[in-house]
Protein backbone atom coordinates (compact mmCIF):
# COMPACT_ATOMS: atom_id res chain seq x y z
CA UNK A 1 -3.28 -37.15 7.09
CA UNK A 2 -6.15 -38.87 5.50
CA UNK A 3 -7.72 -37.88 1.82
CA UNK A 4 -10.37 -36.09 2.78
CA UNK A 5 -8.06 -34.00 5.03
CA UNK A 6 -5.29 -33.07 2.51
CA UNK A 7 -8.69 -32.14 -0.25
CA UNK A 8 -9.93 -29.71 1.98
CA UNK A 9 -5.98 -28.43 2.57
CA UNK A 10 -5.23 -28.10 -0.76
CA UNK A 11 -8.77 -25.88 -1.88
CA UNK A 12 -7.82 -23.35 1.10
CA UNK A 13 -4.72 -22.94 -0.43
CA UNK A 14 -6.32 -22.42 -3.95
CA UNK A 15 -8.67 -19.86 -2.24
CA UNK A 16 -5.76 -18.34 -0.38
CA UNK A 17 -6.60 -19.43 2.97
CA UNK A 18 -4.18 -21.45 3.74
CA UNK A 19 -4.51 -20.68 7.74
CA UNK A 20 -7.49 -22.15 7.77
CA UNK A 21 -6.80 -25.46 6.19
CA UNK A 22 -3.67 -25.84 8.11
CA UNK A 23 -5.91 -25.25 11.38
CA UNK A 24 -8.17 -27.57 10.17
CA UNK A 25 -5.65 -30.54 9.91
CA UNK A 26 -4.13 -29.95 12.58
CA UNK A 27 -7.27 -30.04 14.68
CA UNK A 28 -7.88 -34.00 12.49
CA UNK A 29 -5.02 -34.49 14.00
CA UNK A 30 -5.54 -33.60 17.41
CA UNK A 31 -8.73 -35.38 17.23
CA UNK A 32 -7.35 -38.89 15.72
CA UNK A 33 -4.64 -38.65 18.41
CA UNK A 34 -7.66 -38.41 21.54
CA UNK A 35 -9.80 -40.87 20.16
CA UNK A 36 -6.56 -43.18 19.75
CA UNK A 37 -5.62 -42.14 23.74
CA UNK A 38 -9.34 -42.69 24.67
CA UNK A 39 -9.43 -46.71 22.75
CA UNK A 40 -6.87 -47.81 25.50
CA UNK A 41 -5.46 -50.31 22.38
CA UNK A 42 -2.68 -52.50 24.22
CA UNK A 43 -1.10 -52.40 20.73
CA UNK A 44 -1.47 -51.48 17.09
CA UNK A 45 -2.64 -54.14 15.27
CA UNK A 46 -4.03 -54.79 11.88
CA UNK A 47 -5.75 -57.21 10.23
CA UNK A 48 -3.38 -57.32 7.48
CA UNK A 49 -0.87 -58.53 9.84
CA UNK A 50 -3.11 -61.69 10.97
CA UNK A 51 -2.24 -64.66 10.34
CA UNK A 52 -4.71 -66.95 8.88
CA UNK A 53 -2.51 -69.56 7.90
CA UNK A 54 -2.01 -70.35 11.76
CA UNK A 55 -5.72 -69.95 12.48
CA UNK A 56 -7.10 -71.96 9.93
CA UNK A 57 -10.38 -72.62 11.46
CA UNK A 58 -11.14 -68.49 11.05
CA UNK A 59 -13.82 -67.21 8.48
CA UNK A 60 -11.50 -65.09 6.73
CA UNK A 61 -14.52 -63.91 3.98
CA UNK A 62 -16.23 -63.22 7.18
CA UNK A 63 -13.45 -61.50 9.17
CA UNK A 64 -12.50 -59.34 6.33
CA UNK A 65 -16.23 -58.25 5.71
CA UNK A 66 -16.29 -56.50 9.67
CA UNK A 67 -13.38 -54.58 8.10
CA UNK A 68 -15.97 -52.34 6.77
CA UNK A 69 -17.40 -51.66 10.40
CA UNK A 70 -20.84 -51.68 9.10
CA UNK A 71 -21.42 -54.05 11.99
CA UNK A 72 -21.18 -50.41 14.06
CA UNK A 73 -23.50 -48.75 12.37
CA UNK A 74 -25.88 -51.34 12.96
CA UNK A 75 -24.97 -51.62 16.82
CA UNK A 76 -24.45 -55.40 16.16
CA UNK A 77 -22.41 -57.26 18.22
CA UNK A 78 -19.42 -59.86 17.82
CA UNK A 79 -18.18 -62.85 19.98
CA UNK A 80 -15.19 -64.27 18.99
CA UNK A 81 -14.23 -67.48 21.15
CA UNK A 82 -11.51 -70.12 20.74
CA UNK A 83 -8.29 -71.28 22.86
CA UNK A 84 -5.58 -69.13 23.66
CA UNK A 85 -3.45 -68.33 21.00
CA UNK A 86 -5.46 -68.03 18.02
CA UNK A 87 -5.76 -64.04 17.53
CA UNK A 88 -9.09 -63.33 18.76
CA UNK A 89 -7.28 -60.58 20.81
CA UNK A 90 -5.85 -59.30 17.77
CA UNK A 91 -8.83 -59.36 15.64
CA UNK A 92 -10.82 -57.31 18.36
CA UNK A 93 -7.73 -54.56 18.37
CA UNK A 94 -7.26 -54.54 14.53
CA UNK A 95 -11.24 -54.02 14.33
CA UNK A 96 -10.86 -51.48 16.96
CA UNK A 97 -8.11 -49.26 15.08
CA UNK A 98 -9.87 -49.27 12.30
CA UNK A 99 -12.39 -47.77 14.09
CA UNK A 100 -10.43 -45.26 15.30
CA UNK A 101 -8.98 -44.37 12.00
CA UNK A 102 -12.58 -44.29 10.58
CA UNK A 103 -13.24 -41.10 13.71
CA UNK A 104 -15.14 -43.72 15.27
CA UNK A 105 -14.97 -43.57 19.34
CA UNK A 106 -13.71 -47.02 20.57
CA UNK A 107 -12.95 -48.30 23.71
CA UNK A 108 -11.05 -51.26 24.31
CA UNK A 109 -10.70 -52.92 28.30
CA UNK A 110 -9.86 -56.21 29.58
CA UNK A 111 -12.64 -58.31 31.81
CA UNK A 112 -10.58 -58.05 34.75
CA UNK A 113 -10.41 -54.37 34.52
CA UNK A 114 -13.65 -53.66 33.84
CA UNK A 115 -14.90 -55.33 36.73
CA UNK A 116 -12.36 -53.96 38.84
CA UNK A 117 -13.35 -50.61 37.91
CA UNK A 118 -16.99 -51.22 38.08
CA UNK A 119 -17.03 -52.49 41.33
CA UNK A 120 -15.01 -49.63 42.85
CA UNK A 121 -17.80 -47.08 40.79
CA UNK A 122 -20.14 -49.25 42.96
CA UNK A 123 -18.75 -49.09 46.50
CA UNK A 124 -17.81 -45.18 45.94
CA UNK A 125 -21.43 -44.57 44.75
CA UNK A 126 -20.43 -43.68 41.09
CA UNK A 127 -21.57 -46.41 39.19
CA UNK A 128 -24.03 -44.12 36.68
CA UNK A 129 -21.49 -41.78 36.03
CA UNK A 130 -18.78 -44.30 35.12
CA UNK A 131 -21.59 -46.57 33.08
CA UNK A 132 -21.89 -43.63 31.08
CA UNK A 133 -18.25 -42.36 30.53
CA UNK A 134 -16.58 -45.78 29.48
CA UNK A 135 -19.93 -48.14 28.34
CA UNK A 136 -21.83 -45.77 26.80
CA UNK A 137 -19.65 -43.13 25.44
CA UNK A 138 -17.82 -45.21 22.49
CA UNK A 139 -19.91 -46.77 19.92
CA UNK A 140 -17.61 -50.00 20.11
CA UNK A 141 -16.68 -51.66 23.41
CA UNK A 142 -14.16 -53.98 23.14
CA UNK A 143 -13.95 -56.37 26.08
CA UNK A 144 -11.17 -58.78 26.43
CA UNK A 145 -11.05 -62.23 27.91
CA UNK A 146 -14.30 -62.88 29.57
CA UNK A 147 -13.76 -66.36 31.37
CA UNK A 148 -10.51 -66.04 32.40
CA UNK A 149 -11.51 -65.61 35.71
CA UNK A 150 -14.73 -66.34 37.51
CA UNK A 151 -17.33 -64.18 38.01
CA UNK A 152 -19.32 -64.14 41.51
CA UNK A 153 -22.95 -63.40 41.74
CA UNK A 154 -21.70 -59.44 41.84
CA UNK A 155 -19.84 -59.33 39.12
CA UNK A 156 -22.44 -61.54 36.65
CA UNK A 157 -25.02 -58.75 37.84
CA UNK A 158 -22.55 -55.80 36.64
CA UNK A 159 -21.70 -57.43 33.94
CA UNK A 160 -25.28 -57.90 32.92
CA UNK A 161 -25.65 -54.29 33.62
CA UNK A 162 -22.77 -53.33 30.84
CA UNK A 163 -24.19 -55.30 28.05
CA UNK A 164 -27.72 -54.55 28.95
CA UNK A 165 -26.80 -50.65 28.71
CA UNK A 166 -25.38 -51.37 25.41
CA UNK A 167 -27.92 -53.13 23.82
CA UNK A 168 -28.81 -51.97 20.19
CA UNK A 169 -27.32 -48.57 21.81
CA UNK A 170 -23.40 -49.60 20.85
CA UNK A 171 -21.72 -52.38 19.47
CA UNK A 172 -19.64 -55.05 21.81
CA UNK A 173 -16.97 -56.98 20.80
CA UNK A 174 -16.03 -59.68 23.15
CA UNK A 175 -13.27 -62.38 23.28
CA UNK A 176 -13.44 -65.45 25.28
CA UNK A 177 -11.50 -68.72 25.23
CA UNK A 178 -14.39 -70.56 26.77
CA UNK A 179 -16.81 -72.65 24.88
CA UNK A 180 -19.94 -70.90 24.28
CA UNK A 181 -21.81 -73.43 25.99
């Protein structure tokens, strides 16, 4: 239970309405929980558990500062490229769960998947409804290892699509091990 949660707890029980605090909480809770289900997170983790010793090349000033998730508020978006191994998976889930714990709907989905899934929307005719369910509904999209694989004509155009929808609308974090050449 956060601060503000246990405050708001503690003056219904000064008031004598203790029902209603414990309600409330519980209903915190039931809402951290969804919008934890709803991120899709692979795993917890933190940015406190980053290493930056191994990653040396990594702005950690920089990385620490999108802690604050200002960057959301501003619908900005982040790119975070480099070769396997580095953390730029980890960064993008430890920026994502702190969304989360901030009440902030997140959504986090690897490349593969989302083009998967928006190419069956497509061919079944449900493309709107699905852009606006997982694009549009969080205000941060995570998307996970763009370059992997190839994209064909198709899949550039849906992809376009995704970030055009989002566009000073939501915030996208993407990782990529490509160059960004």
């Amino acid at each position: 239970m956060n601060l503000q949660c246990q405050r708001i707890q503690d003056t219904c029980e000064a008031l004598k309405l203790g029902a209603i605090g414990s309600e409330w909480g519980a209903r915190a809770v039931r809402s951290s929980d969804m919008l934890l289900k709803f991120a899709g997170l692979p795993a917890i983790k933190t940015i406190d558990d980053y290493d930056f010793k191994f990653a040396s090349g990594a702005p950690k000033r920089q990385l620490l500062e999108l802690t604050g998730l200002a960057f959301i508020e501003r619908a900005e978006n982040i790119v975070f490229l480099g070769p396997s191994g580095v953390g730029k998976s980890h960064l993008a889930m430890s920026l994502g769960y702190k969304a989360v714990n901030a009440g902030i709907k997140t959504r986090f989905i690897t490349t593969a998947d989302l083009m998967m899934q928006l190419a069956t929307a497509k061919k079944q005719d449900r493309l709107e409804p699905y852009l606006k369910r997982i694009v549009m509904a969080p205000k941060l999209l995570i998307i996970d290892e763009i370059g992997y694989l190839p994209f064909g004509r198709e899949e550039a155009s849906l992809f376009f699509n995704v970030i055009a929808k989002r566009y000073e609308r939501g915030s996208v974090i993407v990782t990529s091990n490509l160059p960004f050449s």
